[in-house]
C-alpha atoms as a PDB file:
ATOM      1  CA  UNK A   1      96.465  79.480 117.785  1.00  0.00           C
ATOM      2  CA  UNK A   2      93.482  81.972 117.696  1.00  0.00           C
ATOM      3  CA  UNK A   3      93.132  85.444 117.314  1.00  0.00           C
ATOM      4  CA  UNK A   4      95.002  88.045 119.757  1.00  0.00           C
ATOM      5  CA  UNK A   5      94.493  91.391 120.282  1.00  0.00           C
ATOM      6  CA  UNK A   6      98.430  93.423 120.254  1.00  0.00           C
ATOM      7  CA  UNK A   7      99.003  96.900 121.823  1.00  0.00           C
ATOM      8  CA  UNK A   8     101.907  98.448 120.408  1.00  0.00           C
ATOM      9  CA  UNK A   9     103.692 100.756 123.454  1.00  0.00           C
ATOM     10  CA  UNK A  10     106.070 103.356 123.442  1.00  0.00           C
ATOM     11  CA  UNK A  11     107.440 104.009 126.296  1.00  0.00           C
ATOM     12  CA  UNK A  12     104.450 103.818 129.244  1.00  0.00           C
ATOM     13  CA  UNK A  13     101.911 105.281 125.987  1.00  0.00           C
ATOM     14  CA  UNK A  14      99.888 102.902 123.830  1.00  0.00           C
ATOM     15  CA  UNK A  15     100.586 104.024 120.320  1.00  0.00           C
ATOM     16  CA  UNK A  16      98.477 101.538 118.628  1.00  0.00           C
ATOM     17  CA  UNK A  17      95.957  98.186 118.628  1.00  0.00           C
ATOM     18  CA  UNK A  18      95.423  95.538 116.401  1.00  0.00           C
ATOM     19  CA  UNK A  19      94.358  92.150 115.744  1.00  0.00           C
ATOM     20  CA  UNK A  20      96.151  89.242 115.219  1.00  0.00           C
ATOM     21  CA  UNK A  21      95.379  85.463 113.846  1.00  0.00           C
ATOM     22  CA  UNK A  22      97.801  82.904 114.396  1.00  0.00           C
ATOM     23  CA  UNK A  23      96.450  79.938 111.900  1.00  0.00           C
ATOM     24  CA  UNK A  24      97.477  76.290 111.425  1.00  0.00           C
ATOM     25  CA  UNK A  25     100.987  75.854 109.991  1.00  0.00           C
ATOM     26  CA  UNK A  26     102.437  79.046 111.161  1.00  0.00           C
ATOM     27  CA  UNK A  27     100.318  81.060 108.729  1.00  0.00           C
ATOM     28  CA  UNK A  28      98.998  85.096 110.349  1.00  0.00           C
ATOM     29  CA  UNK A  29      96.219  87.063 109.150  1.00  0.00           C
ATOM     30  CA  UNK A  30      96.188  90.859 110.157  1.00  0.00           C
ATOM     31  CA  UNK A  31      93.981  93.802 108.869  1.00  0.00           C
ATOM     32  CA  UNK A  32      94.896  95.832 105.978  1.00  0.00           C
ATOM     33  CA  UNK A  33      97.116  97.309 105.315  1.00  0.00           C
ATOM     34  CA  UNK A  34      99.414  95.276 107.256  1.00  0.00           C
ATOM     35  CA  UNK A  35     100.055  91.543 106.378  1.00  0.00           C
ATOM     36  CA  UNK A  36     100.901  88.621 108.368  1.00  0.00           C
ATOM     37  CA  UNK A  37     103.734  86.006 107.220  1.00  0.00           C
ATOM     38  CA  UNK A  38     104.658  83.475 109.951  1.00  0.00           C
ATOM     39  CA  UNK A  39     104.644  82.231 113.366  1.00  0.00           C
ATOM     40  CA  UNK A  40     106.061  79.938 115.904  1.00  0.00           C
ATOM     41  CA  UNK A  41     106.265  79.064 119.122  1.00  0.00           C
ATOM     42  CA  UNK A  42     109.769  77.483 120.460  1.00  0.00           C
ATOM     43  CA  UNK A  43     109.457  75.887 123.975  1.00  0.00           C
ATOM     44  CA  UNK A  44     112.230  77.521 126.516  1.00  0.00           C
ATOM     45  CA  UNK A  45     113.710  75.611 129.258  1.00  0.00           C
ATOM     46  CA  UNK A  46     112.329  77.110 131.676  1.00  0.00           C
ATOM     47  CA  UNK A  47     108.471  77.846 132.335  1.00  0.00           C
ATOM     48  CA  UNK A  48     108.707  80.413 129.164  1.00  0.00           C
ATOM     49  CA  UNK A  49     107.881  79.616 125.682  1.00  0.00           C
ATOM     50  CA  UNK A  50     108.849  82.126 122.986  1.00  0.00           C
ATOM     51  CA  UNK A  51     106.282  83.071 120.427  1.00  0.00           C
ATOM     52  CA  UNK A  52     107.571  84.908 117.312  1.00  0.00           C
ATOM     53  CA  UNK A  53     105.675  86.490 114.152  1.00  0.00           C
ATOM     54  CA  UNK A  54     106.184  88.471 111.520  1.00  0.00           C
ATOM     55  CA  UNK A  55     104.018  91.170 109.997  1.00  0.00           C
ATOM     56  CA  UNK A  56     104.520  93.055 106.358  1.00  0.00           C
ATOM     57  CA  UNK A  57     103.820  96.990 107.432  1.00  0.00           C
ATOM     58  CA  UNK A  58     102.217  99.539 104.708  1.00  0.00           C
ATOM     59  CA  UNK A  59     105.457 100.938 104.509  1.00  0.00           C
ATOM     60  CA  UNK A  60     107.654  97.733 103.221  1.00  0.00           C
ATOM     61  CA  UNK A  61     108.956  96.947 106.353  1.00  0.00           C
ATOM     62  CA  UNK A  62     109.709  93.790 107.292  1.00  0.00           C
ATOM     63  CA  UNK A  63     108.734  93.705 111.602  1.00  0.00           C
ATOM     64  CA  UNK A  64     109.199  90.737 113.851  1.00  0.00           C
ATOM     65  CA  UNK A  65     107.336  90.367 116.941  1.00  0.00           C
ATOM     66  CA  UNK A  66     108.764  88.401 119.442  1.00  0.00           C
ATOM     67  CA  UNK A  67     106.983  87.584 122.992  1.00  0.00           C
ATOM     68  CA  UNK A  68     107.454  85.494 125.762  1.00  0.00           C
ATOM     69  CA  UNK A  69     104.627  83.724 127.478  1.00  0.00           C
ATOM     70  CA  UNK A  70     104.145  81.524 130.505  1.00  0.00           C
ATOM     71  CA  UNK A  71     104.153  77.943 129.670  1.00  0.00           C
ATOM     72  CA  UNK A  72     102.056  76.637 132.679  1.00  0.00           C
ATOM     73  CA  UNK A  73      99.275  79.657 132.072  1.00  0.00           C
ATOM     74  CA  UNK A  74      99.019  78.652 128.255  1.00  0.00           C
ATOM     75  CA  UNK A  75      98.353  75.144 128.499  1.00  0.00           C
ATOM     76  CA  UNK A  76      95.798  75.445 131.974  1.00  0.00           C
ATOM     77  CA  UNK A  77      94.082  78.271 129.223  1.00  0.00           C
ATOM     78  CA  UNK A  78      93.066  76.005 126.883  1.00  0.00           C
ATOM     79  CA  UNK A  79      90.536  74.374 129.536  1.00  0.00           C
ATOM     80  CA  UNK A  80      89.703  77.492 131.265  1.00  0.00           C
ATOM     81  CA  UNK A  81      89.408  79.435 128.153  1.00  0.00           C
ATOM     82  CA  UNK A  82      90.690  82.224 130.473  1.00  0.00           C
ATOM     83  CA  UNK A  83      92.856  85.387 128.550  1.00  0.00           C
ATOM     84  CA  UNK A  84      96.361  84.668 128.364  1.00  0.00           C
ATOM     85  CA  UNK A  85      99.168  88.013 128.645  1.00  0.00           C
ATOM     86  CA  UNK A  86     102.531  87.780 126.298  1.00  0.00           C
ATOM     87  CA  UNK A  87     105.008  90.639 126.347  1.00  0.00           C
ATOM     88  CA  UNK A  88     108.130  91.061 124.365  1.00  0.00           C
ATOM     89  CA  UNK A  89     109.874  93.559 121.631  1.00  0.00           C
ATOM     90  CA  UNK A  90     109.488  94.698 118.351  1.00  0.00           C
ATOM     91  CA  UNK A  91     112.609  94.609 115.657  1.00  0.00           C
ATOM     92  CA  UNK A  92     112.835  95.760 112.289  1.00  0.00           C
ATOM     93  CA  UNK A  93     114.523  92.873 109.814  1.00  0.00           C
ATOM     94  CA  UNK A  94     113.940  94.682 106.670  1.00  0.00           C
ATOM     95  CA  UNK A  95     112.586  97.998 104.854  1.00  0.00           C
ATOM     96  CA  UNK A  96     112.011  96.808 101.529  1.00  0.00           C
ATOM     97  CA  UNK A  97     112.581  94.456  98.516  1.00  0.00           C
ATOM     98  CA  UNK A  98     113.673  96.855  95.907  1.00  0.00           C
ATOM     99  CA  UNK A  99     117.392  96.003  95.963  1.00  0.00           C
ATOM    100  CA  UNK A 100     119.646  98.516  94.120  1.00  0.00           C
ATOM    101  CA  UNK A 101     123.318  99.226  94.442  1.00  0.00           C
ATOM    102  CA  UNK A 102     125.050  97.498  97.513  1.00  0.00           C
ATOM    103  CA  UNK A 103     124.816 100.897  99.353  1.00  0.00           C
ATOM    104  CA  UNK A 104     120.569 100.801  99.050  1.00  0.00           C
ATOM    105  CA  UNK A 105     121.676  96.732 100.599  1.00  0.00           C
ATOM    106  CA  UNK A 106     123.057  98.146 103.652  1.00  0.00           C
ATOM    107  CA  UNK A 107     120.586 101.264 104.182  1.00  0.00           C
ATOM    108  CA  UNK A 108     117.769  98.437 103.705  1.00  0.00           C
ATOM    109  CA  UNK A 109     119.276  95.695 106.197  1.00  0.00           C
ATOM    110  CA  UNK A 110     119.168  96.176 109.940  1.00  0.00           C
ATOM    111  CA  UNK A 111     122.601  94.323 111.560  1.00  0.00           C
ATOM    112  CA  UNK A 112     120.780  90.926 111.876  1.00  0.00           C
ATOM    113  CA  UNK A 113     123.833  90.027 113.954  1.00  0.00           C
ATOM    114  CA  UNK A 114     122.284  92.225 116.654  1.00  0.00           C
ATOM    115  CA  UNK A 115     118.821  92.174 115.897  1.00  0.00           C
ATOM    116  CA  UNK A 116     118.456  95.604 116.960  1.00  0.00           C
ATOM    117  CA  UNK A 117     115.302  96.470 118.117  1.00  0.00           C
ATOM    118  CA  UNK A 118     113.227  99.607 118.005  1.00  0.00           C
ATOM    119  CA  UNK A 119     111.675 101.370 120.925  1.00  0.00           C
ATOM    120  CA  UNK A 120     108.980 100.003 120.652  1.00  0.00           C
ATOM    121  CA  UNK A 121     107.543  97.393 122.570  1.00  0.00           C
ATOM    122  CA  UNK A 122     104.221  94.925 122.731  1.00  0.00           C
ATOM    123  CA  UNK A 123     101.189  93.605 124.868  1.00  0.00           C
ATOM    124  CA  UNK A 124      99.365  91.136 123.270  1.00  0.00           C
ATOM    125  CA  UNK A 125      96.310  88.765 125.039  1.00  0.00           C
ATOM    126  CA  UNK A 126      94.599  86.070 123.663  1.00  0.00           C
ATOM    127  CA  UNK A 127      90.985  86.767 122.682  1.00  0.00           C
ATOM    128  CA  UNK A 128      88.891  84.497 124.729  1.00  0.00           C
ATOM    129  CA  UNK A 129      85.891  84.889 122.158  1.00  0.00           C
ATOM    130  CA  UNK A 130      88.099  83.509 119.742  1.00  0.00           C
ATOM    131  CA  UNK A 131      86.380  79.886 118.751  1.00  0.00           C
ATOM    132  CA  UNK A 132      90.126  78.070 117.721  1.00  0.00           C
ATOM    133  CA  UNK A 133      87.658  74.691 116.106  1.00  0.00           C
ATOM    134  CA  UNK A 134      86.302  76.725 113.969  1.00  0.00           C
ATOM    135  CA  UNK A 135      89.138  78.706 112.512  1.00  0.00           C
ATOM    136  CA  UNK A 136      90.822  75.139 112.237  1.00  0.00           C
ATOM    137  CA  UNK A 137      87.756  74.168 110.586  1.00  0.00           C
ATOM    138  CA  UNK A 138      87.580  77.330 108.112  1.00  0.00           C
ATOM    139  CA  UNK A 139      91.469  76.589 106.891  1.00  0.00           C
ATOM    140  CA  UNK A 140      90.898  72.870 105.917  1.00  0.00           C
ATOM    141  CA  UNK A 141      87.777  73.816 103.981  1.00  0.00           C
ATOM    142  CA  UNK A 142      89.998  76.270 101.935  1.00  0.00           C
ATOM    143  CA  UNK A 143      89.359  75.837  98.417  1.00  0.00           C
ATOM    144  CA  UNK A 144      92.438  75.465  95.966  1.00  0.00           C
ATOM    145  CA  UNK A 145      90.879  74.288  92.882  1.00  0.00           C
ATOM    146  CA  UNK A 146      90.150  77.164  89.823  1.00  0.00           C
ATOM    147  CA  UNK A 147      87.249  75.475  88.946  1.00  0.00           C
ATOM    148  CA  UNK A 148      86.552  75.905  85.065  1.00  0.00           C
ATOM    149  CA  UNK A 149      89.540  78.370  85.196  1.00  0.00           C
ATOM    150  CA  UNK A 150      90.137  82.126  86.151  1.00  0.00           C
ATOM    151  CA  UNK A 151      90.223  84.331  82.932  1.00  0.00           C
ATOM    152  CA  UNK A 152      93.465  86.977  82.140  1.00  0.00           C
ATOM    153  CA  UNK A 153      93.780  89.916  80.099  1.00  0.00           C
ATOM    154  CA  UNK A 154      96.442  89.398  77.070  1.00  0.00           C
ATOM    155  CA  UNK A 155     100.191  89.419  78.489  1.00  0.00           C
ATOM    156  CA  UNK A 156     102.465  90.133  75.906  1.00  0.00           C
ATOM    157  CA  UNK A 157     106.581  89.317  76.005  1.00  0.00           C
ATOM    158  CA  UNK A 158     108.103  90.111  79.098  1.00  0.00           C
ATOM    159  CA  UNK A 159     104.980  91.201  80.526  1.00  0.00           C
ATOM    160  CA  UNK A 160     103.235  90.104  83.733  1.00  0.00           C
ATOM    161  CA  UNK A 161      99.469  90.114  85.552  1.00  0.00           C
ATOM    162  CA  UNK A 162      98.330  89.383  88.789  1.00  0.00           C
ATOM    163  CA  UNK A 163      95.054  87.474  89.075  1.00  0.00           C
ATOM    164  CA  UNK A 164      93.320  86.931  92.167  1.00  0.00           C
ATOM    165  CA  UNK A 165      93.338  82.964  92.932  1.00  0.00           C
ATOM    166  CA  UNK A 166      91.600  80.903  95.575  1.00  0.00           C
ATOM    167  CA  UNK A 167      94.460  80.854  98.046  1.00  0.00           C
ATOM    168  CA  UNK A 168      95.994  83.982  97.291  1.00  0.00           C
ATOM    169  CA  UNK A 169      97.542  86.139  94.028  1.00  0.00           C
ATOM    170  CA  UNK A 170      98.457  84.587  90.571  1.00  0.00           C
ATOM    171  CA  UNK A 171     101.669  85.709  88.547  1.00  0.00           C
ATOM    172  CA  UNK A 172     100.873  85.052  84.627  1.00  0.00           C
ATOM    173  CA  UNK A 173     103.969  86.505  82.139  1.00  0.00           C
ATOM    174  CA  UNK A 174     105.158  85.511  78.941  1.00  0.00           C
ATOM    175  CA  UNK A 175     108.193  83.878  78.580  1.00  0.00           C
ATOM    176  CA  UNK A 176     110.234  83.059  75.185  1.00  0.00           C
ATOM    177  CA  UNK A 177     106.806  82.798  73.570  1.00  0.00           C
ATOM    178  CA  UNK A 178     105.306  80.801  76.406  1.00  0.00           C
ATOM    179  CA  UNK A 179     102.535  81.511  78.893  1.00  0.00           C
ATOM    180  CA  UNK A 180     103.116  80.450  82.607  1.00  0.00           C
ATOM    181  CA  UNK A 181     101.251  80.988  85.558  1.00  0.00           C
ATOM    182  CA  UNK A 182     102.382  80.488  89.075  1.00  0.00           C
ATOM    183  CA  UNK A 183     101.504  81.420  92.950  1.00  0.00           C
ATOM    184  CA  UNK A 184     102.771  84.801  93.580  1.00  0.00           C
ATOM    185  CA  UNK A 185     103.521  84.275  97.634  1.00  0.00           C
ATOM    186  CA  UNK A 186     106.734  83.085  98.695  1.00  0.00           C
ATOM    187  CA  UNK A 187     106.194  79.910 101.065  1.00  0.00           C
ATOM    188  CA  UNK A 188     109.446  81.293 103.168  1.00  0.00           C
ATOM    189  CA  UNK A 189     107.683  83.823 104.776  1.00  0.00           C
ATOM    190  CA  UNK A 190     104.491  84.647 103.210  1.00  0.00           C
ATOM    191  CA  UNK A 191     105.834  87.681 101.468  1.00  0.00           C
ATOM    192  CA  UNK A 192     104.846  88.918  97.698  1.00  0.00           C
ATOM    193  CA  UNK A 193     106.407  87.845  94.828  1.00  0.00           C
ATOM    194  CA  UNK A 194     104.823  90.177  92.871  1.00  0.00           C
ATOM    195  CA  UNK A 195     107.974  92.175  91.553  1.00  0.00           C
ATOM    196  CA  UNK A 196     109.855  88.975  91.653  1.00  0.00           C
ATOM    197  CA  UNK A 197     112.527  88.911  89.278  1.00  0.00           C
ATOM    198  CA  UNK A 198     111.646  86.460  86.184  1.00  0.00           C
ATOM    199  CA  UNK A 199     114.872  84.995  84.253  1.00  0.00           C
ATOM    200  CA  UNK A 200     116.285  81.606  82.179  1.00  0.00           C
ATOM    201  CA  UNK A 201     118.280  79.376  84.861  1.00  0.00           C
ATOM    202  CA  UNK A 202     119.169  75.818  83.212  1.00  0.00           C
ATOM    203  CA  UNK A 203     117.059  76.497  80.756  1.00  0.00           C
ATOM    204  CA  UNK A 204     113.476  77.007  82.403  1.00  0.00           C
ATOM    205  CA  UNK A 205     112.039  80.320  82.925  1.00  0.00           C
ATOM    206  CA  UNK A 206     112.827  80.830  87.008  1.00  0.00           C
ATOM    207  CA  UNK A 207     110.942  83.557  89.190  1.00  0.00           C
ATOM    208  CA  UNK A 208     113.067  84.472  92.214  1.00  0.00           C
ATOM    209  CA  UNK A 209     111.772  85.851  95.565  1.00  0.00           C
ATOM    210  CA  UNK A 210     113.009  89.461  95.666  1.00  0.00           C
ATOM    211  CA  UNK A 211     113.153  89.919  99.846  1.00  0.00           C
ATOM    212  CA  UNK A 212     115.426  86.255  99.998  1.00  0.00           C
ATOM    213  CA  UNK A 213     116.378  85.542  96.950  1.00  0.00           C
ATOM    214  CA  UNK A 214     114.355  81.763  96.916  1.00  0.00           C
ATOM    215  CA  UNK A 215     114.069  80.591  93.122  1.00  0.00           C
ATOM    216  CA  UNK A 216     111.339  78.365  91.553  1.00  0.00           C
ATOM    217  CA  UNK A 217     110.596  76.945  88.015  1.00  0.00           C
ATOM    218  CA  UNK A 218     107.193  78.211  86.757  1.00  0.00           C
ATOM    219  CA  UNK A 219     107.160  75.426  84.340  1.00  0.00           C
ATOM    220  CA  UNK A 220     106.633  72.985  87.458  1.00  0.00           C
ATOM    221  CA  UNK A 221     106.811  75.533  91.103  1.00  0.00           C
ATOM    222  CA  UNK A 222     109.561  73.456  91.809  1.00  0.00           C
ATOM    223  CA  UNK A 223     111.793  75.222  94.667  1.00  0.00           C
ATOM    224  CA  UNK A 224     115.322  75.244  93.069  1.00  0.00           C
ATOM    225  CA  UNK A 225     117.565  77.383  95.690  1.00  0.00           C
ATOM    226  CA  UNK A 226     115.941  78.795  99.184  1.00  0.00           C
ATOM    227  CA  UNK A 227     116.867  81.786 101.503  1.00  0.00           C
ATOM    228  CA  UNK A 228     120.554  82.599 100.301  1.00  0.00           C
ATOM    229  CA  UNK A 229     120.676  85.879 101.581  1.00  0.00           C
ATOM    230  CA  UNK A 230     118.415  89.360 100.595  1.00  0.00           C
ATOM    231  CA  UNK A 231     117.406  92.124  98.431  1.00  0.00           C
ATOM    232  CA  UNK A 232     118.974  89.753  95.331  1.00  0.00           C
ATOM    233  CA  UNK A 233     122.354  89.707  97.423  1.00  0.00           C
ATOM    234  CA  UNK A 234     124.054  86.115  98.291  1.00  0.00           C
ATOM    235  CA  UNK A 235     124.928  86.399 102.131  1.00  0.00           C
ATOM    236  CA  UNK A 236     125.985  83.294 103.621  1.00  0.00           C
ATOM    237  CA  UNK A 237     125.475  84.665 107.214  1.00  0.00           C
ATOM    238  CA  UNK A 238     122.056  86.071 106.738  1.00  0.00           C
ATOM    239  CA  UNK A 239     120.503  82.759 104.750  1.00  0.00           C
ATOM    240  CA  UNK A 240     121.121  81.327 107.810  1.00  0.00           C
ATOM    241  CA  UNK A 241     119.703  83.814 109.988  1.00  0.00           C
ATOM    242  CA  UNK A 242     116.131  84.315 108.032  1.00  0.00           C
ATOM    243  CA  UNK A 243     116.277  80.843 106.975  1.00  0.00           C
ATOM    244  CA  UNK A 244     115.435  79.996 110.380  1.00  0.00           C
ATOM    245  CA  UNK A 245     112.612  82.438 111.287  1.00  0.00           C
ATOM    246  CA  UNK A 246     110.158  80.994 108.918  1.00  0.00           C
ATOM    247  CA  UNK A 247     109.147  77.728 107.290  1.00  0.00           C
ATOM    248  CA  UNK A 248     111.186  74.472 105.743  1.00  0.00           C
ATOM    249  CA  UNK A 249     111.852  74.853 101.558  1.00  0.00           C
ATOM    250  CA  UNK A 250     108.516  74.058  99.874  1.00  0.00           C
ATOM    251  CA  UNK A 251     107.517  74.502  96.259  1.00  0.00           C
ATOM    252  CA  UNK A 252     104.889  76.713  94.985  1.00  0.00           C
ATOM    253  CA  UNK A 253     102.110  75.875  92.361  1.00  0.00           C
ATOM    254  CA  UNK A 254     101.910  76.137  88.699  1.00  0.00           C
ATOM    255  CA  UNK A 255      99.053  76.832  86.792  1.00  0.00           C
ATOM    256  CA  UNK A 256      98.201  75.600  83.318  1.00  0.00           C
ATOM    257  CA  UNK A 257      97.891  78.809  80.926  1.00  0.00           C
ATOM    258  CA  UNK A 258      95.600  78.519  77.663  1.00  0.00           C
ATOM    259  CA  UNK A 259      95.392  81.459  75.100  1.00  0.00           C
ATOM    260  CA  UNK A 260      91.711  82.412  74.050  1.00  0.00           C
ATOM    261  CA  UNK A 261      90.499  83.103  70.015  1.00  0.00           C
ATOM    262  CA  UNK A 262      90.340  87.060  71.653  1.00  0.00           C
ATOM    263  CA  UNK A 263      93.952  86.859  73.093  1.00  0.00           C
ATOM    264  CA  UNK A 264      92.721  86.615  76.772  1.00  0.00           C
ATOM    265  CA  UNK A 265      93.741  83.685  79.054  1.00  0.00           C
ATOM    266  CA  UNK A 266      92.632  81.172  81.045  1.00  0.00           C
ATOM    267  CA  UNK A 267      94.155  80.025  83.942  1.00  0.00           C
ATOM    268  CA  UNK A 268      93.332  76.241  85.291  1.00  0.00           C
ATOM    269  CA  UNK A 269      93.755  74.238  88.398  1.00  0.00           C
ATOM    270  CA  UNK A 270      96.197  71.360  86.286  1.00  0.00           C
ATOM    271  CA  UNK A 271     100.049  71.686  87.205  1.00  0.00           C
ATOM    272  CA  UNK A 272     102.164  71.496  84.078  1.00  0.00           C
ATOM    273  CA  UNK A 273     103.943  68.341  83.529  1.00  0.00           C
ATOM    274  CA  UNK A 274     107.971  68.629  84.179  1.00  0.00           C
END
């Protein structure tokens, strides 16, 4: 964990520098307008370990990073505090979550079978400065709780808002004359479920993850079908292959939803019973 400092390079030129936070429980913060969405390291069997992340571009691209860094080096670094070197290659896994006609599927999907990468390639080093207690220290004194509640502007029918939450952005629509209110961040990878598709499965209002097609209940978060393929397309094959890059199935939290004499909302803390 800590925070690293990557040098994208094409070719023998540097074409770019960032900063990058790998977190407790595979969660990555980057600048704006970039956005982290998971990590992990997989020991090798040799004296390499493989590190692998993935970062949300400006553009809707979907980019894994994935590095290789000496095992022995790592572990003496975290008495020496010394700078530890990973280098590895860049691939493109998606362009966007917009879906379309099967034609757009294609255009949007890079072979996953091949993983092909892109020319470019990576440096990263681990920033000594970095103080790794108290970024662990910073996560587990996240606050989740609304408080006395987070206030909405009036959503009618079919309508949705995004409020800003303690962990992270709130979906609140209107469903069949209900209000629900649920996190708008897919556990799979971190990515937004913003534009996430909202309909009636088994009779309870469902949002569905638009990038890998994960489904929850916003009556309870409950997660009701995870990673069966992408861009709203069921792909046996590719579940399988982004199923593995980032977490196990969790569910999501709802949000109790109360309707104001004015028509606004308020959001609270209190999951909704099932």
């Amino acid at each position: 964990m800590g925070t690293w400092v990557v040098q994208d390079i094409v070719g023998t030129q540097r074409v770019g520098s960032t900063e990058v936070t790998f977190r407790p429980q595979g969660e990555v913060s980057v600048k704006p307008p970039m956005q982290g969405l998971r990590w992990r390291l997989d020991p090798g069997p040799t004296h390499l370990d493989t590190c692998t992340f993935q970062v949300l571009s400006d553009d809707g691209a979907i980019l894994q990073y994935k590095g290789f860094v000496d095992r022995g080096s790592r572990l003496e670094a975290r008495v020496s505090k010394r700078s530890v070197s990973m280098r590895g290659g860049v691939s493109f896994l998606m362009r966007d979550a917009d879906g379309g006609t099967s034609e757009d599927f294609w255009n949007d999907m890079v072979p996953i079978g091949t993983l092909k990468s892109g020319t470019t390639k990576f440096i990263m080093s681990r920033d000594v400065n970095s103080e790794d207690a108290q970024l662990q220290a910073a996560d587990s004194s996240t606050v989740t709780s609304l408080g006395a509640g987070l206030r909405c502007a009036p959503v009618a029918e079919g309508d949705r808002q995004i409020i800003t939450g303690p962990s992270g952005p709130i979906l609140v629509t209107k469903v069949a004359g209900s209000y629900y209110a649920v996190d708008a961040t897919c556990p799979h990878l971190n990515l937004p479920m913003k534009k996430g598709k909202v309909t009636i499965q088994d009779g309870q209002p469902t949002l569905t993850c638009s990038f890998h097609n994960s489904c929850f209940e916003m009556k309870t978060g409950k997660c009701t079908k995870w990673v069966t393929g992408a861009l709203g397309n069921e792909n046996e094959f590719i579940s399988g292959v982004m199923g593995s890059l980032g977490s196990e199935q969790k569910d999501i939290i709802a949000y109790q939803v109360t309707e104001e004499a004015d028509g606004s909302l308020t959001v609270t803390s209190e999951t909704k019973s099932a």
